[in-house]
Protein backbone atom coordinates (compact mmCIF):
# COMPACT_ATOMS: atom_id res chain seq x y z
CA UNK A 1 28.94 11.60 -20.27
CA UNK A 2 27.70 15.47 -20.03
CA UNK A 3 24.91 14.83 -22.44
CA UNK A 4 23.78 11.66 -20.31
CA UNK A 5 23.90 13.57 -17.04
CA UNK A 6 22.16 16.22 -18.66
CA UNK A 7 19.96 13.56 -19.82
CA UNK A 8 19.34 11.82 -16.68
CA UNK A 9 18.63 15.25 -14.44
CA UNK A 10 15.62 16.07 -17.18
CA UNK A 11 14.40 12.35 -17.35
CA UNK A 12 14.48 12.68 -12.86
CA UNK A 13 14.70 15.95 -11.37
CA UNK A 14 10.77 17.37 -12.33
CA UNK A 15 10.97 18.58 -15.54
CA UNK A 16 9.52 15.57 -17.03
CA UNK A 17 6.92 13.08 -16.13
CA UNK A 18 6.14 9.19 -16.84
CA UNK A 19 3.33 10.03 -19.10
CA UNK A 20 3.01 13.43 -20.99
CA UNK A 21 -0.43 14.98 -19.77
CA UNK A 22 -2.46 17.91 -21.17
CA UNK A 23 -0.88 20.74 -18.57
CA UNK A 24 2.72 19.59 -21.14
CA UNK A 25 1.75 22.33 -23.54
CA UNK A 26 2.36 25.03 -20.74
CA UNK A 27 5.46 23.74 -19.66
CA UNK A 28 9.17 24.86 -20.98
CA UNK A 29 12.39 22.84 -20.80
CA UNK A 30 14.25 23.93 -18.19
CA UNK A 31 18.02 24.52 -18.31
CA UNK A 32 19.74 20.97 -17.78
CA UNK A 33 22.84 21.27 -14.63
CA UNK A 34 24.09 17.83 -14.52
CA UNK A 35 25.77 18.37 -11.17
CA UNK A 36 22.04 17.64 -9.66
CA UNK A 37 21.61 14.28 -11.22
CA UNK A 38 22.57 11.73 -8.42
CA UNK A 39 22.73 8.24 -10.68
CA UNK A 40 24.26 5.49 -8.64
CA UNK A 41 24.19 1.56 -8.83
CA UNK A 42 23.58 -0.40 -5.31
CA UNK A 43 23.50 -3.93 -4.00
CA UNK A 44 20.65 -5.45 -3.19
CA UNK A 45 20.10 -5.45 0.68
CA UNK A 46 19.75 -8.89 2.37
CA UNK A 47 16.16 -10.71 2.91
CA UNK A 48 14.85 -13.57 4.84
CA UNK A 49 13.38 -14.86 1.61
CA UNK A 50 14.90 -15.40 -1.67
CA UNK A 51 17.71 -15.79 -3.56
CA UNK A 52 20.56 -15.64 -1.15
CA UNK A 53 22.64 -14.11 -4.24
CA UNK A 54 19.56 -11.79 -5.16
CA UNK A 55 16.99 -11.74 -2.42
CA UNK A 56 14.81 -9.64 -5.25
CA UNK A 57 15.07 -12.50 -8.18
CA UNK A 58 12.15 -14.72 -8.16
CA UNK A 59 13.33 -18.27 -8.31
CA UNK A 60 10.69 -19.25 -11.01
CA UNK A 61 8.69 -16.59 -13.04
CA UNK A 62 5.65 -18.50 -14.67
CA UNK A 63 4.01 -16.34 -17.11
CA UNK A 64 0.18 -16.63 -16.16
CA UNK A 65 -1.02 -15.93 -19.27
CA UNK A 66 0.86 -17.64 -22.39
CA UNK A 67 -2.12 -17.51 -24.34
CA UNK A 68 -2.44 -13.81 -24.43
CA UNK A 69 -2.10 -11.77 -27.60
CA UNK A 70 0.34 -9.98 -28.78
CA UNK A 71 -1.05 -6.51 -27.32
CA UNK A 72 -1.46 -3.46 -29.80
CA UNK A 73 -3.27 -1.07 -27.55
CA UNK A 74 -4.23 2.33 -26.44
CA UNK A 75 -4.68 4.32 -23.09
CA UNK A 76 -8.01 5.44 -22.39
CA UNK A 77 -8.94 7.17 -19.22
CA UNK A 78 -11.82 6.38 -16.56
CA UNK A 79 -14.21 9.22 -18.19
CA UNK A 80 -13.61 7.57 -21.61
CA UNK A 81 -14.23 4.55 -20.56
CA UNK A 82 -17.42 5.48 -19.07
CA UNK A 83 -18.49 7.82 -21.25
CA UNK A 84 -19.89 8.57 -24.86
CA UNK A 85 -16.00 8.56 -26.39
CA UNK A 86 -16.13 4.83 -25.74
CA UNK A 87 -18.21 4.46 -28.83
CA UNK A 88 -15.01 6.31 -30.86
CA UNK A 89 -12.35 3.83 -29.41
CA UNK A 90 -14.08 0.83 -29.77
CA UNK A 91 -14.83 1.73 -33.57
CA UNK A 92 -11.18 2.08 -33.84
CA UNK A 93 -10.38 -1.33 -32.26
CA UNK A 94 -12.84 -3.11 -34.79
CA UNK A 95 -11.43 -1.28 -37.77
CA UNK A 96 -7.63 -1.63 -37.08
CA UNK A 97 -5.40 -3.87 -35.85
CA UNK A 98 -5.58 -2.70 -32.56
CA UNK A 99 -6.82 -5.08 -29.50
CA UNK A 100 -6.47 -3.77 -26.18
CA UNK A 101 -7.09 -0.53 -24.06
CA UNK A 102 -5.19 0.54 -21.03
CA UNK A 103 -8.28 1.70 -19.03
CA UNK A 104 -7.63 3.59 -15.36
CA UNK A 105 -8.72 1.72 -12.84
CA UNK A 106 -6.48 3.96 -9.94
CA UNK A 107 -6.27 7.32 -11.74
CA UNK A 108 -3.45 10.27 -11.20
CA UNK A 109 -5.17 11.56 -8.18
CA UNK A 110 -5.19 8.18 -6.43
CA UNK A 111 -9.72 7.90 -7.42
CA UNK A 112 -10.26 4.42 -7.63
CA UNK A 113 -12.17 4.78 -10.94
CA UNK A 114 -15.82 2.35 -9.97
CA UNK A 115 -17.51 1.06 -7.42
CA UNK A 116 -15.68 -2.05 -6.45
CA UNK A 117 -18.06 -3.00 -3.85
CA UNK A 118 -15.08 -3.97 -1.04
CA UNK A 119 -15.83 -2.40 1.78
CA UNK A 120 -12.28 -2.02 3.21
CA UNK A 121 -11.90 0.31 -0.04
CA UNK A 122 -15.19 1.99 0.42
CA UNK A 123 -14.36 3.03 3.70
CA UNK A 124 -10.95 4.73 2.45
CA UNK A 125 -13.29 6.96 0.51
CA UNK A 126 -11.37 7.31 -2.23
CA UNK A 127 -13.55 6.23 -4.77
CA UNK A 128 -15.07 8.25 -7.19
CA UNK A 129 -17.31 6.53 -9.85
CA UNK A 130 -16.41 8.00 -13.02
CA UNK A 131 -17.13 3.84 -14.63
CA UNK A 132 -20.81 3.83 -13.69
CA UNK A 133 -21.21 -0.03 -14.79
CA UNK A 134 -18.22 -1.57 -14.82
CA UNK A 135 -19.57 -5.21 -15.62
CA UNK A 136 -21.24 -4.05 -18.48
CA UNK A 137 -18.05 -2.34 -19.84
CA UNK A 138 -16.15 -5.25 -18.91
CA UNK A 139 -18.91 -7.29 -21.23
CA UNK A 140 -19.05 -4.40 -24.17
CA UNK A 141 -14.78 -5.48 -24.10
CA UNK A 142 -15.28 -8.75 -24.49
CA UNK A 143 -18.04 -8.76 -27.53
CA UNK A 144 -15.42 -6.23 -29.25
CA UNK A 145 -12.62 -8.85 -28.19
CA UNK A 146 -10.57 -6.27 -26.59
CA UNK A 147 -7.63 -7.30 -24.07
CA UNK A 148 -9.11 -5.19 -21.02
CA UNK A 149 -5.45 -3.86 -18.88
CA UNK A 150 -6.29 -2.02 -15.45
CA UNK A 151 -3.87 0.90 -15.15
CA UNK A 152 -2.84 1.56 -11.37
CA UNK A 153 -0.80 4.58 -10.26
CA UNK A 154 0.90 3.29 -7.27
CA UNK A 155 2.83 5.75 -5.01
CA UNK A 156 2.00 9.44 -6.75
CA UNK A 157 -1.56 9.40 -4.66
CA UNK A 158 -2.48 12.70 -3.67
CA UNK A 159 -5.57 11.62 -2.07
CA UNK A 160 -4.30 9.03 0.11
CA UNK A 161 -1.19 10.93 1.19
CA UNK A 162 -3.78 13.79 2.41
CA UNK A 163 -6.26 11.63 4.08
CA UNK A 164 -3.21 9.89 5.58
CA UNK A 165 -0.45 11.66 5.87
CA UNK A 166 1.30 9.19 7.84
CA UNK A 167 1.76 7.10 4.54
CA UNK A 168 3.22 10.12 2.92
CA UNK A 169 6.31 12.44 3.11
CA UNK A 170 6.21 15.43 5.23
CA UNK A 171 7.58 19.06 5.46
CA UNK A 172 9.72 19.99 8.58
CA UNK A 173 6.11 21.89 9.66
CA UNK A 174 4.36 18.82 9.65
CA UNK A 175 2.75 19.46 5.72
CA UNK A 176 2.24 16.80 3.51
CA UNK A 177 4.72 17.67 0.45
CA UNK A 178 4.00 18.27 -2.64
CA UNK A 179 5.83 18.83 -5.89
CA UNK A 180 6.22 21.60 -8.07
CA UNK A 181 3.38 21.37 -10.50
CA UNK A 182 -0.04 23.17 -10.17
CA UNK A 183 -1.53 21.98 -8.24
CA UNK A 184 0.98 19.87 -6.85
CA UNK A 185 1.11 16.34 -6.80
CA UNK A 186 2.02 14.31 -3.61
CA UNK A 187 3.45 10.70 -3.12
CA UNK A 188 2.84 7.97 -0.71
CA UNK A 189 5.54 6.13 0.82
CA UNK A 190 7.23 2.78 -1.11
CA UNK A 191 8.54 1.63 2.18
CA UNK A 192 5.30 1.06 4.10
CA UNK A 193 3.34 -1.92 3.22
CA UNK A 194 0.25 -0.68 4.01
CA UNK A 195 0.64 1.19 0.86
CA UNK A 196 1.58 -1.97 -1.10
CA UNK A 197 -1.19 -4.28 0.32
CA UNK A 198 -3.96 -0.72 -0.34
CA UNK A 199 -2.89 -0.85 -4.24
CA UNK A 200 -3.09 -4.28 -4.87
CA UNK A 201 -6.59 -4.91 -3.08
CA UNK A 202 -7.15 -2.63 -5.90
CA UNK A 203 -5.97 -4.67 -8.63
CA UNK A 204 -7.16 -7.61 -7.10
CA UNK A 205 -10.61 -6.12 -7.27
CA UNK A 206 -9.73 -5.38 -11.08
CA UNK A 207 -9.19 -8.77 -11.88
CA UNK A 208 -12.18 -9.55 -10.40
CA UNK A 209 -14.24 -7.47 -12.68
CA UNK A 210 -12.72 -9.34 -15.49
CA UNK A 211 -8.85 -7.11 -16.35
CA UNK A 212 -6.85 -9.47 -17.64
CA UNK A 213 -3.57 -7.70 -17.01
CA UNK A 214 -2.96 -5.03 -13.82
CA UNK A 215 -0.54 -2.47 -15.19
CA UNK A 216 1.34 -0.58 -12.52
CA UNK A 217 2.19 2.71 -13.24
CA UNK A 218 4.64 5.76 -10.82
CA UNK A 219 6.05 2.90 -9.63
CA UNK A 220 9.24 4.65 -7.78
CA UNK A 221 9.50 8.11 -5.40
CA UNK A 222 9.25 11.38 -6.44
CA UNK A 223 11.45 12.80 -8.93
CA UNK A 224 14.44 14.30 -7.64
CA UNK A 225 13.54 12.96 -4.15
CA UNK A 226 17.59 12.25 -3.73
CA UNK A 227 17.62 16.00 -3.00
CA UNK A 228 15.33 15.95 -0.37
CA UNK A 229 15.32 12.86 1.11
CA UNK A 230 17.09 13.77 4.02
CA UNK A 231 14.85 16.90 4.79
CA UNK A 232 11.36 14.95 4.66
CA UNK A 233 9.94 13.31 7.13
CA UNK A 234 8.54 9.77 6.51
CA UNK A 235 9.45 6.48 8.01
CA UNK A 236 11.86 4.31 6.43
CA UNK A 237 14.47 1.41 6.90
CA UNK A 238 17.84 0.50 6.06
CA UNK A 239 16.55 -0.81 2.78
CA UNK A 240 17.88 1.44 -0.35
CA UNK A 241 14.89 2.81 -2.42
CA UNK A 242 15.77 0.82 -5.24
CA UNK A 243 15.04 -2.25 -3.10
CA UNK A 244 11.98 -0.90 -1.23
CA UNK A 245 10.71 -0.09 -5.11
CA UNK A 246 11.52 -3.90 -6.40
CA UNK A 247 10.00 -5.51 -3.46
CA UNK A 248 7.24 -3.99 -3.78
CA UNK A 249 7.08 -5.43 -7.30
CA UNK A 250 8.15 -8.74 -6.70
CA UNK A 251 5.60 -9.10 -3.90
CA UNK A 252 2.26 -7.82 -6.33
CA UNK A 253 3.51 -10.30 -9.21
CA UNK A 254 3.35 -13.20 -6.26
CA UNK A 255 -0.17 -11.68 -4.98
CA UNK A 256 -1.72 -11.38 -8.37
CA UNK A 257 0.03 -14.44 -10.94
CA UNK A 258 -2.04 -17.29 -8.95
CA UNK A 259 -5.31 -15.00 -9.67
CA UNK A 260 -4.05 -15.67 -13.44
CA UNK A 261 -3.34 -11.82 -13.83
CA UNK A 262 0.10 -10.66 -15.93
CA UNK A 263 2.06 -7.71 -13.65
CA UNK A 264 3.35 -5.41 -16.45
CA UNK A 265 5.13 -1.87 -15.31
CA UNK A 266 5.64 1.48 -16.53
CA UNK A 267 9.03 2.46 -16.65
CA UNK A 268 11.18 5.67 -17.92
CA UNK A 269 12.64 4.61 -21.46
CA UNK A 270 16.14 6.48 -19.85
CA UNK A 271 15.97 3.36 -17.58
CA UNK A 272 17.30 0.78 -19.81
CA UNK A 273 19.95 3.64 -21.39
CA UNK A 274 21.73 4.38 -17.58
CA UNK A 275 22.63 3.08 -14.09
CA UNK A 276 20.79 2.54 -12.00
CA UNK A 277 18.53 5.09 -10.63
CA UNK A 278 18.74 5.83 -6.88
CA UNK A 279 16.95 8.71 -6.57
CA UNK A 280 13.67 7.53 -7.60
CA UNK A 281 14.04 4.10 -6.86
CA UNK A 282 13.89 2.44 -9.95
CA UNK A 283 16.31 0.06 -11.22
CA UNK A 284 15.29 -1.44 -15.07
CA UNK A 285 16.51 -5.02 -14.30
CA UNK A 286 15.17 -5.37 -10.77
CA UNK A 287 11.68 -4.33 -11.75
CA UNK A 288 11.60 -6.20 -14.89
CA UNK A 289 12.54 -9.62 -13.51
CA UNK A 290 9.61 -9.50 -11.63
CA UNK A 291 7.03 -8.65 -13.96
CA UNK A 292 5.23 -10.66 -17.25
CA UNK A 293 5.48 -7.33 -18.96
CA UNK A 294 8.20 -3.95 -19.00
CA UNK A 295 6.56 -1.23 -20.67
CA UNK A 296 9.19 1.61 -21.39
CA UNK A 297 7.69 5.12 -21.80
CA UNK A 298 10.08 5.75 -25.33
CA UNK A 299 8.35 9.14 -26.26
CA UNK A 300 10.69 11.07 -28.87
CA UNK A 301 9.89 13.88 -26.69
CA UNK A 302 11.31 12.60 -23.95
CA UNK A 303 14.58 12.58 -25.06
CA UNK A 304 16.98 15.75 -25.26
CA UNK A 305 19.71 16.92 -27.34
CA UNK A 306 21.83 14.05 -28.91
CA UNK A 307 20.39 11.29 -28.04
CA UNK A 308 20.92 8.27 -30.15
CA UNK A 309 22.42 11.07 -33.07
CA UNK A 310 19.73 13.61 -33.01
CA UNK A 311 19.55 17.07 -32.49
CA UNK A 312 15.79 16.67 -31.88
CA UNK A 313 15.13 13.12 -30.83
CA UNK A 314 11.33 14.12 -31.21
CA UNK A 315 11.97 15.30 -35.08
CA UNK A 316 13.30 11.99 -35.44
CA UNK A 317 11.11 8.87 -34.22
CA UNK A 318 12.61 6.25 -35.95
CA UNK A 319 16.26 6.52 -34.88
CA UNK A 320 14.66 7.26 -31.60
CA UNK A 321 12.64 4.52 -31.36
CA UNK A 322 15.22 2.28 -33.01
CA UNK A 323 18.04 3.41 -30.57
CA UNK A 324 15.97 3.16 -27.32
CA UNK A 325 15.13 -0.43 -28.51
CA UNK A 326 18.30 -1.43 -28.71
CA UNK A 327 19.19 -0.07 -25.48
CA UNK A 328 16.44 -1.69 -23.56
CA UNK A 329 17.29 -5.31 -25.43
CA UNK A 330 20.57 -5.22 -23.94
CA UNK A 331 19.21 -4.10 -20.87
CA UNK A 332 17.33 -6.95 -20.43
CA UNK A 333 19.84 -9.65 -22.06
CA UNK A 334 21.48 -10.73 -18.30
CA UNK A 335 18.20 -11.81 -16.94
CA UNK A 336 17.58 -14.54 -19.73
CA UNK A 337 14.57 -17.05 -18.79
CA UNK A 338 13.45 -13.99 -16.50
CA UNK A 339 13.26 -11.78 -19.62
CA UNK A 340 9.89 -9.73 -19.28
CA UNK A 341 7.58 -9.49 -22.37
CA UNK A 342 8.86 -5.78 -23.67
CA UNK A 343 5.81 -3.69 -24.35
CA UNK A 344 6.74 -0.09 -24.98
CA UNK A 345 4.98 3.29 -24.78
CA UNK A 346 5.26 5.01 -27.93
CA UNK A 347 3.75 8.55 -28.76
CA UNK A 348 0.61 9.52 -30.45
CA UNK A 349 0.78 13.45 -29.84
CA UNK A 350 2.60 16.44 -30.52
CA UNK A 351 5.04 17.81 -27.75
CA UNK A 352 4.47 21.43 -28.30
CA UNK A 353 6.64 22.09 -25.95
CA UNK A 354 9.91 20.57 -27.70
CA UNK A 355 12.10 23.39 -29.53
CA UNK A 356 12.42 21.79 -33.06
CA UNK A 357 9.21 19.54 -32.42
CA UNK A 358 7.35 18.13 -35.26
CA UNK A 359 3.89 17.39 -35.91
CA UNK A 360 2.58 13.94 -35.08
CA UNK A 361 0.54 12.20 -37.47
CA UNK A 362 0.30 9.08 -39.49
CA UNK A 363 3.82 8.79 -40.64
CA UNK A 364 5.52 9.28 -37.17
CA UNK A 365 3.19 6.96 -35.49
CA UNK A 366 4.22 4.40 -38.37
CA UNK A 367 7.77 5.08 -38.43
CA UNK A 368 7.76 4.25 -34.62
CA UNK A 369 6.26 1.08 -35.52
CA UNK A 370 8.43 -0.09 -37.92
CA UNK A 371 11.53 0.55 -35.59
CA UNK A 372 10.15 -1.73 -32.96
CA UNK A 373 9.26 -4.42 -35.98
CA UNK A 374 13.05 -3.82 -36.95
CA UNK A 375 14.14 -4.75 -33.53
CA UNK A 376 11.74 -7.65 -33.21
CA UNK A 377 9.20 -5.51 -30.72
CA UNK A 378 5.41 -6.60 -32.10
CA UNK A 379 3.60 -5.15 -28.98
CA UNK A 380 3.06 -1.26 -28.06
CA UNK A 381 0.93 1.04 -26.22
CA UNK A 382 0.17 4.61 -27.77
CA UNK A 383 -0.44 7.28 -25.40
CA UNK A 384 -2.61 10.71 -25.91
CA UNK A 385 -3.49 12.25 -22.49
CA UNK A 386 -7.30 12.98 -24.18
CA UNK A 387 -7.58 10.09 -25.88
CA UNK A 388 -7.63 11.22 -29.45
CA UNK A 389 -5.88 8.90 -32.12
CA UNK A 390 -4.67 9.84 -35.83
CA UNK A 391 -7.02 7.74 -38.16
CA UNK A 392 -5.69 5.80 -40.71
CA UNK A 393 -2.73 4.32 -39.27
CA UNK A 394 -1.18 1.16 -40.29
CA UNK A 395 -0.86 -0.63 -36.94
């Protein structure tokens, strides 16, 4: 139980993040106290709509796209997209087995990524147009037959909780809060619904321009938020955050299936290994029954000491892989004909920053792999902050 605590607190409390980033490399592991990880399971509050056993289970989940592939695919950032390195990635999509890019559409900052001509958008001025023709990238997918998925980071929004801070969290002086990196990073609030109907205009727009698949991403409050929850300032209800977090799911899965869009979400890979996390909001099975897709982040190097055997999960992605598999399969078992596609995050870098790391190449990519095949996981995403993806990998 120590080592899951210890676990947990890394996984919630700020010393980790849902997708490693280029800053990673400066960063150290800080000393794990398991007194500060708050992990508690809660009932689901009561709704008007719903089921009256679980107001957050849909009653029917109708996957809106049955048809689409089994997705192999990579993350590739607004500048990428729109840029020269385009060329690079689509070269490596024709000459592998690899079909479909995770493109930001709602970046890090909270920049929606192109001009999506809707003027209620415009006029939050917070787009910057990194994708300078987003048609014609949408057609240079299609002639490569790449499955185009719009990545949207929900409630860490920086730029939105400082041009409104009334959607964010404030500091007893009136401040909107940030967290501890640099610069800091701030968060919008899951409990308003302006928030929720702001993000998926956005993905609405996306599908649109021709994404096939919105992918939701920071989908919870800030890390370690528990411990300052009641010192904020922000307005909330007597939901729990887990609820305010599923709701919000549940209601952009009924916004976006009848557009013919899949809802997939990024989750922490701890999720499907632990309760239920408070804290943050996020509960694996709540989220997932409401979504065509679960994508676990499962980095190695997001795992610490001992996990599933290890000394250094990140020295040892196959029984990482394998074990985090296996955990998020019986996870997901209870919610049967709700069961999610599961569409994890795997890792294409090397975490410096890991005592006892390894070097990332070809074999740990493929060893990855084959523990997903083993478990009977076809589909993956493979992250690298930059973009840059080891050649010759059997995919």
């Amino acid at each position: 139980m120590e080592l899951l605590v210890a676990a947990l607190f890394m996984a919630w409390s700020g010393v980790s993040a849902d997708h490693p980033d280029a800053t990673f490399e400066q960063m150290v592991q800080a000393s794990l106290d398991s007194k500060n990880a708050i992990v508690q399971q809660t009932q689901p509050a009561a709704t008007p709509n719903g089921n009256p056993e679980d107001p957050l289970k849909p009653a029917v989940k109708l996957d809106p796209q049955k048809d689409a592939p089994a997705v192999k695919g990579i993350y590739a950032t607004a500048h990428s997209a729109g840029g020269s390195r385009m060329n690079t990635l689509l070269k490596l999509m024709d000459d592998t087995e690899l079909n479909a890019m995770v493109i930001d559409v709602k970046d890090d900052w909270g920049y929606i990524t192109y001009d999506t001509g809707n003027p209620a958008l415009l006029a939050m001025e917070t787009t910057q147009k990194i994708i300078p023709d987003v048609g014609k990238l949408m057609s240079t997918l299609s002639e490569h037959d790449v499955y185009p998925i719009a990545r949207i980071v929900v409630f860490k929004d920086t730029l939105l909780a400082k041009k409104r801070p009334d959607l964010s969290f404030l500091n007893a002086d009136g401040s909107v809060w940030g967290n501890s990196k640099n610069p800091p990073d701030s968060f919008v609030n899951p409990y308003k619904k302006e928030v929720w109907d702001y993000n998926i205009e956005v993905a609405k727009e996306a599908v649109k321009a021709g994404f096939k698949e919105i992918q939701f991403d920071y989908v919870r409050f800030p890390e370690g938020f528990e411990k300052r929850a009641d010192s904020l300032k922000y307005d909330k209800d007597d939901r729990t955050r887990i609820d305010a977090v599923a709701e919000f799911v549940k209601y952009a899965h009924e916004q976006l299936a009848p557009l013919g869009a899949r809802v997939s979400v990024d989750i922490f890979g701890y999720a499907a290994s632990v309760p239920a996390a408070e804290g943050i909001g996020q509960d694996f099975q709540k989220i997932s029954q409401n979504v065509d897709v679960i994508c676990p982040m499962i980095y190695p190097s997001h795992y610490s000491t001992g996990w599933f055997g290890s000394k250094v999960p990140d020295a040892a992605p196959y029984a990482t892989i394998d074990g985090a598999t296996k955990d998020t399969h019986k996870k997901l078992e209870p919610l049967q004909e709700l069961k999610p596609v599961v569409r994890p995050w795997i890792q294409d870098f090397t975490a410096t920053w890991v005592p006892g790391h390894i070097r990332y190449g070809k074999q740990q990519i493929e060893e990855q792999i084959r523990a997903l095949k083993d478990n009977g996981v076809e589909e993956f995403l493979l992250w690298n902050a930059v973009n840059t993806y080891t050649p010759d990998v059997d995919y």
